[in-house]
Protein backbone atom coordinates (compact mmCIF):
# COMPACT_ATOMS: atom_id res chain seq x y z
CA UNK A 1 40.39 21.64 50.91
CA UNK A 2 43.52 20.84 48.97
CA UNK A 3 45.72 24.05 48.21
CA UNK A 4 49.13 24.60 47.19
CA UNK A 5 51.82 27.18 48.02
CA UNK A 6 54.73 28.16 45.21
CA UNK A 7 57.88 29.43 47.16
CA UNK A 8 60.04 31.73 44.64
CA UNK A 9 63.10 31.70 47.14
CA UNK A 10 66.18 33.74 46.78
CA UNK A 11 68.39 30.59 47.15
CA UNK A 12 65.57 27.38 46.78
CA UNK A 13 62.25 27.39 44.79
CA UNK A 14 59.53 25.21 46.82
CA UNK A 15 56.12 23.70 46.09
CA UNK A 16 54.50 22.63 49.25
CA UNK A 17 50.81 20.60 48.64
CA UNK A 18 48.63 20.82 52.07
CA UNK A 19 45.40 19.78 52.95
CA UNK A 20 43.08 21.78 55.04
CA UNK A 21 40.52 20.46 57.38
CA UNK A 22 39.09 22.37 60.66
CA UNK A 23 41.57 24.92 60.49
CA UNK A 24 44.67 22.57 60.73
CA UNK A 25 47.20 22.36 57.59
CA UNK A 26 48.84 19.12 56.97
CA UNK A 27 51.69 18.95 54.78
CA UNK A 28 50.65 15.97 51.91
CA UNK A 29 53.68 16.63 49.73
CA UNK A 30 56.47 19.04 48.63
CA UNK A 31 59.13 19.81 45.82
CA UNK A 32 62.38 21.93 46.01
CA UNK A 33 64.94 23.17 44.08
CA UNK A 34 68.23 25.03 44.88
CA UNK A 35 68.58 27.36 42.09
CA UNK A 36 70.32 30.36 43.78
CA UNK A 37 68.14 33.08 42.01
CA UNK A 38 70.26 35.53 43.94
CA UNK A 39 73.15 34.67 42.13
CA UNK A 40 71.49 35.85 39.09
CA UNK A 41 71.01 39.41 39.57
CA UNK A 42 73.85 41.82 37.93
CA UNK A 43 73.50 45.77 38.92
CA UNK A 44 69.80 44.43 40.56
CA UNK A 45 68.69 43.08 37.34
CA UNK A 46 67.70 39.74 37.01
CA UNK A 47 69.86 38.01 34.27
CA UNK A 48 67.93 36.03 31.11
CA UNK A 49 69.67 33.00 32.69
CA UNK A 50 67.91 33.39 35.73
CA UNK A 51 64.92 34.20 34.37
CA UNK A 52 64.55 31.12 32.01
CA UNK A 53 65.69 29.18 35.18
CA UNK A 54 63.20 29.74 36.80
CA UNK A 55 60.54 29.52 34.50
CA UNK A 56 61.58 26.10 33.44
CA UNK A 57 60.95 25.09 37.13
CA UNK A 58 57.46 26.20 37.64
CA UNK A 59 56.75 25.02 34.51
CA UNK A 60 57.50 21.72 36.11
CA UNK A 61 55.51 22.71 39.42
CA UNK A 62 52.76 23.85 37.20
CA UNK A 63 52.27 20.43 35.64
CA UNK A 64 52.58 18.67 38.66
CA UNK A 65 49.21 20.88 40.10
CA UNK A 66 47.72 20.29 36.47
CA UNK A 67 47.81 16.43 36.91
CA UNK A 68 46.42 16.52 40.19
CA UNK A 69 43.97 19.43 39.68
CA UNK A 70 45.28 21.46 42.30
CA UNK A 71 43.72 24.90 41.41
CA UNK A 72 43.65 26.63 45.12
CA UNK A 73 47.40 28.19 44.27
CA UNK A 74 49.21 31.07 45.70
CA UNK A 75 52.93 32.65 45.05
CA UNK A 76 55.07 34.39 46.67
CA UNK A 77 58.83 35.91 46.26
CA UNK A 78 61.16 37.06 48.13
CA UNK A 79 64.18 39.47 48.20
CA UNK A 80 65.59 38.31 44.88
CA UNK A 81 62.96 39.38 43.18
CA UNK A 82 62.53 42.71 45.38
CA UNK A 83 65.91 44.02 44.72
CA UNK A 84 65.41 43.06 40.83
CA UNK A 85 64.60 46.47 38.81
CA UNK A 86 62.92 44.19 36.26
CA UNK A 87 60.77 42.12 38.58
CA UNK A 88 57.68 43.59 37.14
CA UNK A 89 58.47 42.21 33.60
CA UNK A 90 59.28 39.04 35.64
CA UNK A 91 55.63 38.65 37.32
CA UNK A 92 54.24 39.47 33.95
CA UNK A 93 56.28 36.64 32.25
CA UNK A 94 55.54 34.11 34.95
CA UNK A 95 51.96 34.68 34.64
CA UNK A 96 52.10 34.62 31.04
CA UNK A 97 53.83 31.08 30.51
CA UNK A 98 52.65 29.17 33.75
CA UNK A 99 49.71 31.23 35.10
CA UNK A 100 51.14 31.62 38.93
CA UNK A 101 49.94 35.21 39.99
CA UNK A 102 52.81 36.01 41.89
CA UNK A 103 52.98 38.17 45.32
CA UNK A 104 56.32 39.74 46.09
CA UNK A 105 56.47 40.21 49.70
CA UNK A 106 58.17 43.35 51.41
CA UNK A 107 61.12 42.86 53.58
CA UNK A 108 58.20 43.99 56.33
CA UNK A 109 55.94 40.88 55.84
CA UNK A 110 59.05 38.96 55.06
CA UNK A 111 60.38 39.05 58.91
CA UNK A 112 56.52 39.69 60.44
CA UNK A 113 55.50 36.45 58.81
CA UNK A 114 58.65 34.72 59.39
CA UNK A 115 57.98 35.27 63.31
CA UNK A 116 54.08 34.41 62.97
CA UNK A 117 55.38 30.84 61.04
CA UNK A 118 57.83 29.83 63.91
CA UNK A 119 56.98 30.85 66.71
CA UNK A 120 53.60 29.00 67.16
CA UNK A 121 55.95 26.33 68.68
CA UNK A 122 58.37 27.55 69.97
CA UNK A 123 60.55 27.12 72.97
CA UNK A 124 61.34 30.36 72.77
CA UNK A 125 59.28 33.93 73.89
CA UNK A 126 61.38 37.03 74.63
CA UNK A 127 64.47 36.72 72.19
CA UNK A 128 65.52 37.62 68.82
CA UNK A 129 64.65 35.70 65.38
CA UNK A 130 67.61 35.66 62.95
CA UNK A 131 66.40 34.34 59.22
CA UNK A 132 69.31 34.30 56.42
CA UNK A 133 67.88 34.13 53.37
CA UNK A 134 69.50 33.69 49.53
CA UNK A 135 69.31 37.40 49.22
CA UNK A 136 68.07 39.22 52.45
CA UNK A 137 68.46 38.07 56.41
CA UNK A 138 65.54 39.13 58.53
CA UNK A 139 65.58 40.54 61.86
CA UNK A 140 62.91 40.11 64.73
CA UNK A 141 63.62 41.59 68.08
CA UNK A 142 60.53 40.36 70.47
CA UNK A 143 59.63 39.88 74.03
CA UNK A 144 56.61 37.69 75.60
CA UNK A 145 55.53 36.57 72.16
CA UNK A 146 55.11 40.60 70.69
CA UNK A 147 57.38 41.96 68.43
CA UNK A 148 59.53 45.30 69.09
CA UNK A 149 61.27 45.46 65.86
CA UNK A 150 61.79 43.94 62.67
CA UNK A 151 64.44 44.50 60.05
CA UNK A 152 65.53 43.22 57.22
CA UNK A 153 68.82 43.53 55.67
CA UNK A 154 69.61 43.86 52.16
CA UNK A 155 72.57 40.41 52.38
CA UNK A 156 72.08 36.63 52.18
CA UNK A 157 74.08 33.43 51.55
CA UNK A 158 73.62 33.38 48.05
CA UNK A 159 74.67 37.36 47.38
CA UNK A 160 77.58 37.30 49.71
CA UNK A 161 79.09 34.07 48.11
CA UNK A 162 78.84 35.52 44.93
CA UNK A 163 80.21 38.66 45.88
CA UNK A 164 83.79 37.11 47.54
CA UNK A 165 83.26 33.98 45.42
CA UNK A 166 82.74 32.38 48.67
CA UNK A 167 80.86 28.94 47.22
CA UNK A 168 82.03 25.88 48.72
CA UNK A 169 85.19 26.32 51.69
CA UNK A 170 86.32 29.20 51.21
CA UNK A 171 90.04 30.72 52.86
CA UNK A 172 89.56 32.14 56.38
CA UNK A 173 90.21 35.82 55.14
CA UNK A 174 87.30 35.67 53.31
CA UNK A 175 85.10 34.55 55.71
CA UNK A 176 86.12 37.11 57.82
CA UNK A 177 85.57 39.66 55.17
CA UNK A 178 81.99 37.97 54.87
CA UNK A 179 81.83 38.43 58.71
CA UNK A 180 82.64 42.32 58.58
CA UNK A 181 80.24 43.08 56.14
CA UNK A 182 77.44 41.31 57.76
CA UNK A 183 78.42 43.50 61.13
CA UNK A 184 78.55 46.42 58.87
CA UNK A 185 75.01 45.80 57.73
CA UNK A 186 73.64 45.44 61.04
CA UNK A 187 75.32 48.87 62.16
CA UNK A 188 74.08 50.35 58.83
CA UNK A 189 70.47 49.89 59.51
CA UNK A 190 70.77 50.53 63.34
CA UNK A 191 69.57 47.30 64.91
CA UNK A 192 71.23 46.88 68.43
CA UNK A 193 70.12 44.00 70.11
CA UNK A 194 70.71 41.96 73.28
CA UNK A 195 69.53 39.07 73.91
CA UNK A 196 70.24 35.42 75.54
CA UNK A 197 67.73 33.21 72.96
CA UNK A 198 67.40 33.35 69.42
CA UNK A 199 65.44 31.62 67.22
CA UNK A 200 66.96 30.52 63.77
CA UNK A 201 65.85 30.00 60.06
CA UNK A 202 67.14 29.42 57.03
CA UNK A 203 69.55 26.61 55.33
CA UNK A 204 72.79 27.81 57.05
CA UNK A 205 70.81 27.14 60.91
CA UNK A 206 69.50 24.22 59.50
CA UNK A 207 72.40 23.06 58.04
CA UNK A 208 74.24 23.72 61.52
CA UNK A 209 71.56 21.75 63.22
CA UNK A 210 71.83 19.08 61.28
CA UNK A 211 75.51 18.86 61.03
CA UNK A 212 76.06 19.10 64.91
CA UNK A 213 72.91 16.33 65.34
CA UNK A 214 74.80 14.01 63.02
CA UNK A 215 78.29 14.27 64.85
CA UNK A 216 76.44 13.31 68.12
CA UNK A 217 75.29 10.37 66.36
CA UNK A 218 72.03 11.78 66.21
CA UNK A 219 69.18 12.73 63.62
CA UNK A 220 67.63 16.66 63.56
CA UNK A 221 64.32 15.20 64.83
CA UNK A 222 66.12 13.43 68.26
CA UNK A 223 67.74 17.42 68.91
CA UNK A 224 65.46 19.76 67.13
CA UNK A 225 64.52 21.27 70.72
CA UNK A 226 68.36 20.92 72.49
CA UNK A 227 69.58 24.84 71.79
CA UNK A 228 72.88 25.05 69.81
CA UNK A 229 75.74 27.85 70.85
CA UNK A 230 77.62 30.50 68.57
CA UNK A 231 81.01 28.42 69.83
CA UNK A 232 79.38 25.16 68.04
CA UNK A 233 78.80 27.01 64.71
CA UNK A 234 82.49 28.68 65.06
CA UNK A 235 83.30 24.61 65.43
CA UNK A 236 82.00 23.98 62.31
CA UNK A 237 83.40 26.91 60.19
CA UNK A 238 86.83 25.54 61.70
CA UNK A 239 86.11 21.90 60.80
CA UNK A 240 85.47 22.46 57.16
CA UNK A 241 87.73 23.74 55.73
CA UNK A 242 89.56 23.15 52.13
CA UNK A 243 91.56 20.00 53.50
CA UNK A 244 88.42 17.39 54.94
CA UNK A 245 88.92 14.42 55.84
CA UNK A 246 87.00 11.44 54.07
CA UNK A 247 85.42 11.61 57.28
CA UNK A 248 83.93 15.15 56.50
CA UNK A 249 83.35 14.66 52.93
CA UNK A 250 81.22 11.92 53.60
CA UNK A 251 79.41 13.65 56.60
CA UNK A 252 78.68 16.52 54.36
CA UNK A 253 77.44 14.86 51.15
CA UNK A 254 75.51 12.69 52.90
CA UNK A 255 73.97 15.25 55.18
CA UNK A 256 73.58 18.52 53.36
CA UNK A 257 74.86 18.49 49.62
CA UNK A 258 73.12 20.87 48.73
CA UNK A 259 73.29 23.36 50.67
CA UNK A 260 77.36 23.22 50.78
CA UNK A 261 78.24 25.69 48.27
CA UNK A 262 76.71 28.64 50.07
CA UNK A 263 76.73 26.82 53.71
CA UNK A 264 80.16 28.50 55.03
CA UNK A 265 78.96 32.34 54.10
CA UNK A 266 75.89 31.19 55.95
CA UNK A 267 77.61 29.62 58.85
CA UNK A 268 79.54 32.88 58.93
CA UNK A 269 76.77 35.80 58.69
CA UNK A 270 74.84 33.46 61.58
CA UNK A 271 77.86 33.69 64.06
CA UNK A 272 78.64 37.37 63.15
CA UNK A 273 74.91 38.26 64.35
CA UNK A 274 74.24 35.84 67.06
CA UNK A 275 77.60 37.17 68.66
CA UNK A 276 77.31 40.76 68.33
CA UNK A 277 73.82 40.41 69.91
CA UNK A 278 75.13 38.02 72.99
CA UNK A 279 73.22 34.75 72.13
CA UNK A 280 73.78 32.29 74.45
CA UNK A 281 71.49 29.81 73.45
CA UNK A 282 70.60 29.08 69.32
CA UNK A 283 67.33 27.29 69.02
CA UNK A 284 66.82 26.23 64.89
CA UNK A 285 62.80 25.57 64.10
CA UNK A 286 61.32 24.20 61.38
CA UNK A 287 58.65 26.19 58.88
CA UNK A 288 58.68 30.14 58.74
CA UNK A 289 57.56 32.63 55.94
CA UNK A 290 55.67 29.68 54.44
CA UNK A 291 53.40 28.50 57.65
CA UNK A 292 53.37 32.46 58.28
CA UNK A 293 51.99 33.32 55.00
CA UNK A 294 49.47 29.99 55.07
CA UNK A 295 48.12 31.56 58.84
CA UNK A 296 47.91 34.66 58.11
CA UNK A 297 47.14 35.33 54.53
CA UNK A 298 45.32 32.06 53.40
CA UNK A 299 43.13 31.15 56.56
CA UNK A 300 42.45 34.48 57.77
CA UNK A 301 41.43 35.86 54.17
């Protein structure tokens, strides 16, 4: 069987193509785009601009699926399109022009499917899972493979950097500003965590990952296992900064273009939580909601 999955982001739109056989999902192709729907919403309503945004794009994924008669299709959104008061007029639109039926999920099933994605192979069994979105950052507190608690919290990359317009290298005050609200948010909604392992999602982990990898002289796939440290990610916010070096511009265009205008709010909501809970070591996997959502909503239905 041959389905498809439609990704409505809060920071990246993706269409991932997979083949089932036996049980066993293999990835046959995917498309992505980084349109920062976050950045669209204005007193949590989603702006025309946005809206016609993203329509334009799953137009495109929707005639993609047409040409290769891909009709086992499901969609899902995320906290952009939960905090947006007009998100009903949204789903009604979307399934009007491109005929996606689209599932928004709850910050809930956000994190609980997050955890079921990544931690099928993981390194990692008693810890916490950090996941920074474009518009929310999930929380999963869990120990032996069993979660305690999950939270998720109502910031992301893409909403903070429009907030302190943030995008791109932004001074250090404002990082740190970044930093204290992200602390703030985790006091707010009363998570308290300790623990030595964490498991990390999202671009700005990635990102990280791939940036540290790269310095080595190394690619993500030669590391993706070797944990990372809060002190390597505080190395990084350092590093770039408004003055690079051709050195740095090069690394970062080259590496992770385009996730550098939101990367340094993400770099600095990551360190923020990983420190206040006492990581030691900062493992970043691959897959999440997606594999999560293909496990347990798709193969178990």
């Amino acid at each position: 069987m041959i389905f498809a999955i439609v990704d409505i982001g809060s920071h990246t739109l993706r269409l991932a193509v997979y083949e089932e056989e036996k049980g066993e999902c293999n990835l046959l192709t995917k498309k992505k785009f980084a349109l920062g729907l976050a950045g669209y919403l204005k007193n949590n309503v989603m702006a025309e601009e946005g809206v016609l945004a993203l329509l334009s794009v799953l137009r495109q994924f929707r005639a993609f699926l047409d040409a290769f008669k891909i009709e086992n299709i499901s969609a899902f959104a995320t906290a952009a399109f939960r905090m947006a008061e007009n998100r009903d007029d949204i789903v009604v639109r979307i399934r009007k022009e491109t005929g996606f039926s689209v599932r928004i999920l709850s910050g809930k099933e956000e994190a609980e499917l997050a955890f079921i994605g990544v931690t099928r192979t993981s390194p990692v069994k008693t810890g916490v899972l950090v996941d920074i979105g474009g518009g929310s950052t999930e929380i999963v507190s869990f120990s032996n493979g069993i979660i305690l608690m999950e939270k998720s919290l109502p910031i992301g990359a893409v909403s903070l950097s429009k907030k302190y317009d943030a995008e791109f290298f932004p001074a250090s005050s404002v990082l740190e500003a970044i930093s204290r609200e992200t602390i703030d948010a985790l006091s707010n909604a009363n998570i308290n965590v300790t623990a030595k392992s964490a498991l990390t999602l999202g671009g700005a982990a990635k990102g990280a990952k791939i940036l540290l990898s790269a310095l080595e002289g190394n690619k993500l796939k030669e590391t993706i296992n070797l944990p990372m440290t809060v002190g390597d990610i505080r190395s990084l916010l350092r590093r770039f900064d408004k003055n690079l070096t051709d050195v740095d511009k090069v690394l970062l265009l080259k590496e992770v273009a385009d996730r550098v205008p939101i990367l340094m709010t993400g770099f600095s909501m990551l360190a923020a939580i990983l420190s206040s809970f006492g990581v030691e070591e900062v493992y970043y996997r691959e897959g999440g909601v997606r594999e999560g959502f293909i496990s347990e909503v798709l193969l178990n239905a």
